[in-house]
C-alpha atoms as a PDB file:
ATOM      1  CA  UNK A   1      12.643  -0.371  27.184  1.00  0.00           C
ATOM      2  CA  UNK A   2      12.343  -2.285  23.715  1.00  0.00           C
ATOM      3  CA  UNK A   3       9.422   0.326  23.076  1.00  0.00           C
ATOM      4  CA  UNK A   4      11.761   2.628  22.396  1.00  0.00           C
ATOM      5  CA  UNK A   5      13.736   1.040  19.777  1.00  0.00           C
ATOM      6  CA  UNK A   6      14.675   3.450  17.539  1.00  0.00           C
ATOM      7  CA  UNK A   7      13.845   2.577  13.547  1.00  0.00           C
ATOM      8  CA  UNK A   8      17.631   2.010  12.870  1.00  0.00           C
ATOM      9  CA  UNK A   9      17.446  -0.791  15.369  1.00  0.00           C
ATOM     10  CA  UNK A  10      14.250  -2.191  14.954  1.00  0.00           C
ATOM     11  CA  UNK A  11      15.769  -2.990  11.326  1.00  0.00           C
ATOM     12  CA  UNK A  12      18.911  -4.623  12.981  1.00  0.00           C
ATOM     13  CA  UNK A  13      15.963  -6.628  15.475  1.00  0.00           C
ATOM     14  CA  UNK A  14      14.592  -7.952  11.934  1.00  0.00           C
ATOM     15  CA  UNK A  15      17.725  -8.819  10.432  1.00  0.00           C
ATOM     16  CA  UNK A  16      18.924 -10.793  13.370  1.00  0.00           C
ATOM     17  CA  UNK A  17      15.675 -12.610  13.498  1.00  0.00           C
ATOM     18  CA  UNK A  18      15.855 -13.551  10.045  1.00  0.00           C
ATOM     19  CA  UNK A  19      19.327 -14.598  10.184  1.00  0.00           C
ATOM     20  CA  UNK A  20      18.474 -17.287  13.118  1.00  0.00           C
ATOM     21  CA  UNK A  21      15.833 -19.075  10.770  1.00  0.00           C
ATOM     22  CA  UNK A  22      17.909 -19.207   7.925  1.00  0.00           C
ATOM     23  CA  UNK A  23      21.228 -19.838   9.452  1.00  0.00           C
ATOM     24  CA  UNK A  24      20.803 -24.212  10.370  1.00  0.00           C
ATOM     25  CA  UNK A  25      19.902 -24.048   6.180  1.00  0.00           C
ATOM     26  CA  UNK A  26      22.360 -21.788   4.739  1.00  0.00           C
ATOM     27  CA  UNK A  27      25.641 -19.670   5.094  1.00  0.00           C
ATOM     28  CA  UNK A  28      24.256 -15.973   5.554  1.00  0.00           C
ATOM     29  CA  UNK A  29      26.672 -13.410   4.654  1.00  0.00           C
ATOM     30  CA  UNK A  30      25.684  -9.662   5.996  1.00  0.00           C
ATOM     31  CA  UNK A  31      26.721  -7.166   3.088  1.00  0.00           C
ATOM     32  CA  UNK A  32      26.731  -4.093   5.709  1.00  0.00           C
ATOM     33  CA  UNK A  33      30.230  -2.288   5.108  1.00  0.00           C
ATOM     34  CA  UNK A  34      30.772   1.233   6.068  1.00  0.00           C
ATOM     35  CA  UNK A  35      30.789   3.915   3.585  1.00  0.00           C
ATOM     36  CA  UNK A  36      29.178   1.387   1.384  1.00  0.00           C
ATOM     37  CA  UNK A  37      25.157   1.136  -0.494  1.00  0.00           C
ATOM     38  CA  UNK A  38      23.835  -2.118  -1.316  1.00  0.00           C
ATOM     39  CA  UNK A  39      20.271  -2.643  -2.281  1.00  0.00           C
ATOM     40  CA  UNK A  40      20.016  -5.708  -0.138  1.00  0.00           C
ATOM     41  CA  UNK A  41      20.751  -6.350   3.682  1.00  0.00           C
ATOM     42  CA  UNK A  42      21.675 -10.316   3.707  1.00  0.00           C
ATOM     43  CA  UNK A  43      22.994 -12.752   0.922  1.00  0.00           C
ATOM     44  CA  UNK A  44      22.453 -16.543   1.377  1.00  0.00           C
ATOM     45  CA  UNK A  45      24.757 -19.467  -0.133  1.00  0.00           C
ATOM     46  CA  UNK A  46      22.528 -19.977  -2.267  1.00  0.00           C
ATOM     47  CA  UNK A  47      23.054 -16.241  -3.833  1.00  0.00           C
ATOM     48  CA  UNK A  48      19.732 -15.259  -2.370  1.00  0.00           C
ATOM     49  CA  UNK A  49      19.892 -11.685  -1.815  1.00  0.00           C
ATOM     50  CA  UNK A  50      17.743 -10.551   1.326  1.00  0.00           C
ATOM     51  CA  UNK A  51      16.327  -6.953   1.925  1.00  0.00           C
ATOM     52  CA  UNK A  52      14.442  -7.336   5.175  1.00  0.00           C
ATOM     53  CA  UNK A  53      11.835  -4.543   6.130  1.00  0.00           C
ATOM     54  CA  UNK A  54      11.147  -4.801  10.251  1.00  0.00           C
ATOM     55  CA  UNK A  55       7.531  -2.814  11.064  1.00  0.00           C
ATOM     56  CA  UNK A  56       5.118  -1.997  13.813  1.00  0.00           C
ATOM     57  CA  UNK A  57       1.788  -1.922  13.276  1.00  0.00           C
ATOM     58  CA  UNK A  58       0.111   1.552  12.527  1.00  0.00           C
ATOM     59  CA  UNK A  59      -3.091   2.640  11.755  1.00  0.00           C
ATOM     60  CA  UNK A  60      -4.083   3.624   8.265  1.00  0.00           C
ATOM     61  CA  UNK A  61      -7.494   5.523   7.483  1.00  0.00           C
ATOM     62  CA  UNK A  62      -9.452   7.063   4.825  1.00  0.00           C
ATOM     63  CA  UNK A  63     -12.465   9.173   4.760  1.00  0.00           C
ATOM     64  CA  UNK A  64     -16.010   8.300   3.276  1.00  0.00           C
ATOM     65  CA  UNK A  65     -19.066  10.334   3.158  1.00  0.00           C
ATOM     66  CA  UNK A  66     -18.535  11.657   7.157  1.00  0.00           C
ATOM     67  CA  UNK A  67     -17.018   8.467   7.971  1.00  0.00           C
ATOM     68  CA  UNK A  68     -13.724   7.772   8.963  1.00  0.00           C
ATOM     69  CA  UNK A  69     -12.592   4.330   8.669  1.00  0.00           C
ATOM     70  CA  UNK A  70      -9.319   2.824  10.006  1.00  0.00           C
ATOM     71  CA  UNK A  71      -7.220  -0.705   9.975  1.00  0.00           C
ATOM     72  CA  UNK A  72      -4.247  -1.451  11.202  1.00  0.00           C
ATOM     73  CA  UNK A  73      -1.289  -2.206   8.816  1.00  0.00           C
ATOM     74  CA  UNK A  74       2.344  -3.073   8.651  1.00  0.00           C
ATOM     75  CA  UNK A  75       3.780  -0.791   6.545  1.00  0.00           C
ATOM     76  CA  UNK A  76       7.614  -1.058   4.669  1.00  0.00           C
ATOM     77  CA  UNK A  77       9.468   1.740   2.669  1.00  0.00           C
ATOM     78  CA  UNK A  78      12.232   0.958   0.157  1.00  0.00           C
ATOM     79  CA  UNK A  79      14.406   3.630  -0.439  1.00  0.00           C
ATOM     80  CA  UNK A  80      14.776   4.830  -4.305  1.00  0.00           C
ATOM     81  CA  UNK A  81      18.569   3.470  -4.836  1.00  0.00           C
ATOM     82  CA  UNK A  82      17.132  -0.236  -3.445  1.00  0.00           C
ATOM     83  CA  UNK A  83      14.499  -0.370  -6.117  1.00  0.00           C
ATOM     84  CA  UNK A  84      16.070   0.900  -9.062  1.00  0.00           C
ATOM     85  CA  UNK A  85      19.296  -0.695  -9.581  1.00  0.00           C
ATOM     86  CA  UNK A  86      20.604  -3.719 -11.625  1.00  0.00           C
ATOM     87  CA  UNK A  87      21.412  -5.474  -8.355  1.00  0.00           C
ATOM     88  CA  UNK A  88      17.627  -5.817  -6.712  1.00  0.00           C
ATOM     89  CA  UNK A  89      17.020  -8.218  -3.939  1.00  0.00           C
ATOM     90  CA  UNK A  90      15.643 -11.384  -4.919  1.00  0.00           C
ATOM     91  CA  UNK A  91      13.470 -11.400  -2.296  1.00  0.00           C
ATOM     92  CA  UNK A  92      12.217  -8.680   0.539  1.00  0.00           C
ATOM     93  CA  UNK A  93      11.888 -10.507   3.705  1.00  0.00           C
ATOM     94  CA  UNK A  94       8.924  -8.448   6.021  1.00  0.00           C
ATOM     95  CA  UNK A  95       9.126  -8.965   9.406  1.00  0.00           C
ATOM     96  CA  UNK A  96       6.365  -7.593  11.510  1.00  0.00           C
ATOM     97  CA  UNK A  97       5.361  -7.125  14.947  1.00  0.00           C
ATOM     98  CA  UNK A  98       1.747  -7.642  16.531  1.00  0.00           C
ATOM     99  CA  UNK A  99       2.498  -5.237  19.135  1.00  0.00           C
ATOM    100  CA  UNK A 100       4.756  -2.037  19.282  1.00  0.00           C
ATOM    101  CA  UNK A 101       6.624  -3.489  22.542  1.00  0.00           C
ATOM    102  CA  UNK A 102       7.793  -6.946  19.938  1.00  0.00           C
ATOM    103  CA  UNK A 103       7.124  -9.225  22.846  1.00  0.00           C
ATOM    104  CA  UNK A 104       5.922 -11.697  20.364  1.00  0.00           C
ATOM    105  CA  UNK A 105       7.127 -13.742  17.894  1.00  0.00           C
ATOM    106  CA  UNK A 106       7.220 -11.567  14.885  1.00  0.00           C
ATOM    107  CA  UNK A 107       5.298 -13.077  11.407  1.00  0.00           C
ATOM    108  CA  UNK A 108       7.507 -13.239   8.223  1.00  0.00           C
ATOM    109  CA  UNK A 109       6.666 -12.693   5.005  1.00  0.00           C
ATOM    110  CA  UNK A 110       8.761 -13.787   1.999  1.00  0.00           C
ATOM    111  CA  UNK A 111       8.047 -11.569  -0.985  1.00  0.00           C
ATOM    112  CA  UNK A 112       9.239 -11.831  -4.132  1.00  0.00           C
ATOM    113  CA  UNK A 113      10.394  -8.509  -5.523  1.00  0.00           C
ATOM    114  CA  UNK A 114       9.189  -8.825  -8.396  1.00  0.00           C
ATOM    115  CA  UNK A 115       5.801  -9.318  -7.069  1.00  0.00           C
ATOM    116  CA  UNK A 116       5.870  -5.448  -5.369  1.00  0.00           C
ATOM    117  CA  UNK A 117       4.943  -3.571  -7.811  1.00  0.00           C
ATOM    118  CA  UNK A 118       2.263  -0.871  -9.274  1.00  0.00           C
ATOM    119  CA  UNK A 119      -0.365  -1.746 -12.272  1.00  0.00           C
ATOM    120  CA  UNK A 120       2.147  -0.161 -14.231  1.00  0.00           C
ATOM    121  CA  UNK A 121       5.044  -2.978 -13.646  1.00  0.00           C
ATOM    122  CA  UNK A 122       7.222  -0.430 -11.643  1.00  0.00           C
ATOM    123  CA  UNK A 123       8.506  -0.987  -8.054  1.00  0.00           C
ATOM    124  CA  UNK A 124       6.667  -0.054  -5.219  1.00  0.00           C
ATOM    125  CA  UNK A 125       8.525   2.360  -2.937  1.00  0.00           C
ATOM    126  CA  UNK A 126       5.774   2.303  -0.135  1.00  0.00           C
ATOM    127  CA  UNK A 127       3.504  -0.914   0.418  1.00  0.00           C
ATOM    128  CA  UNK A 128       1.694  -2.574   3.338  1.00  0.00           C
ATOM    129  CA  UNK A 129      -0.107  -5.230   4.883  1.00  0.00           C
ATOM    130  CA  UNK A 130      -2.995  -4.993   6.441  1.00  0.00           C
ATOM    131  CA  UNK A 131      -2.769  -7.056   9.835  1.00  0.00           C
ATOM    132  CA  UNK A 132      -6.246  -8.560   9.156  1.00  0.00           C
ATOM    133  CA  UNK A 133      -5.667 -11.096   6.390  1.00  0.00           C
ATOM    134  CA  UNK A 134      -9.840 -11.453   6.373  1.00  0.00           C
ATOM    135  CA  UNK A 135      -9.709  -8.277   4.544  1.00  0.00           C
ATOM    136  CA  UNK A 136      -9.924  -8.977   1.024  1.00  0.00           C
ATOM    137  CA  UNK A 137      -8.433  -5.841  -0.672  1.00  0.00           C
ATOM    138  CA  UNK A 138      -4.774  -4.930   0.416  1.00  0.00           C
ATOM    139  CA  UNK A 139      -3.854  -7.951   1.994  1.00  0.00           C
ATOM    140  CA  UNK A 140      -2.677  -9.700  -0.989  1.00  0.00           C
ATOM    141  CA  UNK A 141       1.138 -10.487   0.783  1.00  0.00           C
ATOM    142  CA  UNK A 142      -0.488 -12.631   2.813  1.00  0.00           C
ATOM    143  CA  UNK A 143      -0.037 -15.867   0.464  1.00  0.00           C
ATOM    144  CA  UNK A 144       3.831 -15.234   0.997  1.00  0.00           C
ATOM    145  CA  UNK A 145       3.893 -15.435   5.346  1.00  0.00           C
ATOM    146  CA  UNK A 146       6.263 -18.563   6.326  1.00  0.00           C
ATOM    147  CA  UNK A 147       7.363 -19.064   2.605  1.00  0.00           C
ATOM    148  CA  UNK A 148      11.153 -19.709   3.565  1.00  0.00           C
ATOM    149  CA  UNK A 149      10.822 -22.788   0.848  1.00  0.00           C
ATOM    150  CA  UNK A 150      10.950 -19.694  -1.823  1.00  0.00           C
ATOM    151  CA  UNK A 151      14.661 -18.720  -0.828  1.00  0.00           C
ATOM    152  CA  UNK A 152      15.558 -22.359  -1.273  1.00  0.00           C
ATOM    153  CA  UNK A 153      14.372 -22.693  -5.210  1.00  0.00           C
ATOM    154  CA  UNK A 154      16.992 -22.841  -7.704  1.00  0.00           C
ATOM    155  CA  UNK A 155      16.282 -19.795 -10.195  1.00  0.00           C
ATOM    156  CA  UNK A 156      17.628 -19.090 -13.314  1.00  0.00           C
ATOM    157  CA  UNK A 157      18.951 -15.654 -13.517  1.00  0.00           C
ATOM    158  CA  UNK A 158      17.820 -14.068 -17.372  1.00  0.00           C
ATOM    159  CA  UNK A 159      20.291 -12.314 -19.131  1.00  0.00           C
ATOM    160  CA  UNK A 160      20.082  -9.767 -21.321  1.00  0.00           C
END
């Protein structure tokens, strides 16, 4: 039953899925080697590099004053070695599910990485979307769903 997916291949279910929209544009080059880290799943011809975060939704709450209030979220975790080496991902490609069964077609969002971080400039290890984009506060990713065009851009790497 896909319900059951375990996390390892829910990740794999993302990757795939992003590989099939990018593939008619680009050469996509998986950098998955055994016995080997890299802070990035995918690397385009254009020397994009890809990580891509698969989630479910979940339910997030907080309580106020006797009341509990909830909202449903996507939520992503980078591990520690993915955010703080030399070799970041360009971009971190969310792909979510509407459902925990993913018998839907999943929404993408292309996020810079640059753009997840804290107030104090440093990158966010744990971040979410909230699944209502009507929400004002926390659902600031939403500008980036369908931005594919964003992988395309030329940038100019800085060096130091």
């Amino acid at each position: 039953m896909v319900s059951e997916k375990s996390k390892a291949n829910l990740g794999y279910i993302g990757e795939t899925y992003v590989i099939a929209k990018l593939i008619r544009d680009y050469n996509i080059a998986s950098v998955k080697v055994p016995q080997q880290f890299f802070p990035y799943d995918l690397i385009t011809s254009n020397h994009k590099r890809l990580e891509v975060k698969t989630a479910r939704p979940t339910e997030k709450g907080r309580r106020h004053k006797k009341k509990t209030y909830k909202w449903s979220v996507w939520q992503f975790t980078r591990q520690p070695r993915q955010i703080l080496r030399e070799d970041l991902s360009d971009f971190v490609v969310c792909v979510t599910f509407e459902s925990q069964e993913l018998s839907e077609t999943p929404r993408c969002f292309i996020i810079p990485s640059d753009k997840l971080v804290n107030p104090k400039r440093k990158p966010l290890q744990v971040f979410s979307i909230k699944m209502n984009p009507k929400i004002k506060k926390g659902s600031k990713y939403w500008e980036y769903e369908k931005k594919w065009n964003l992988i395309a851009k030329e940038t100019v790497k800085k060096i130091f």
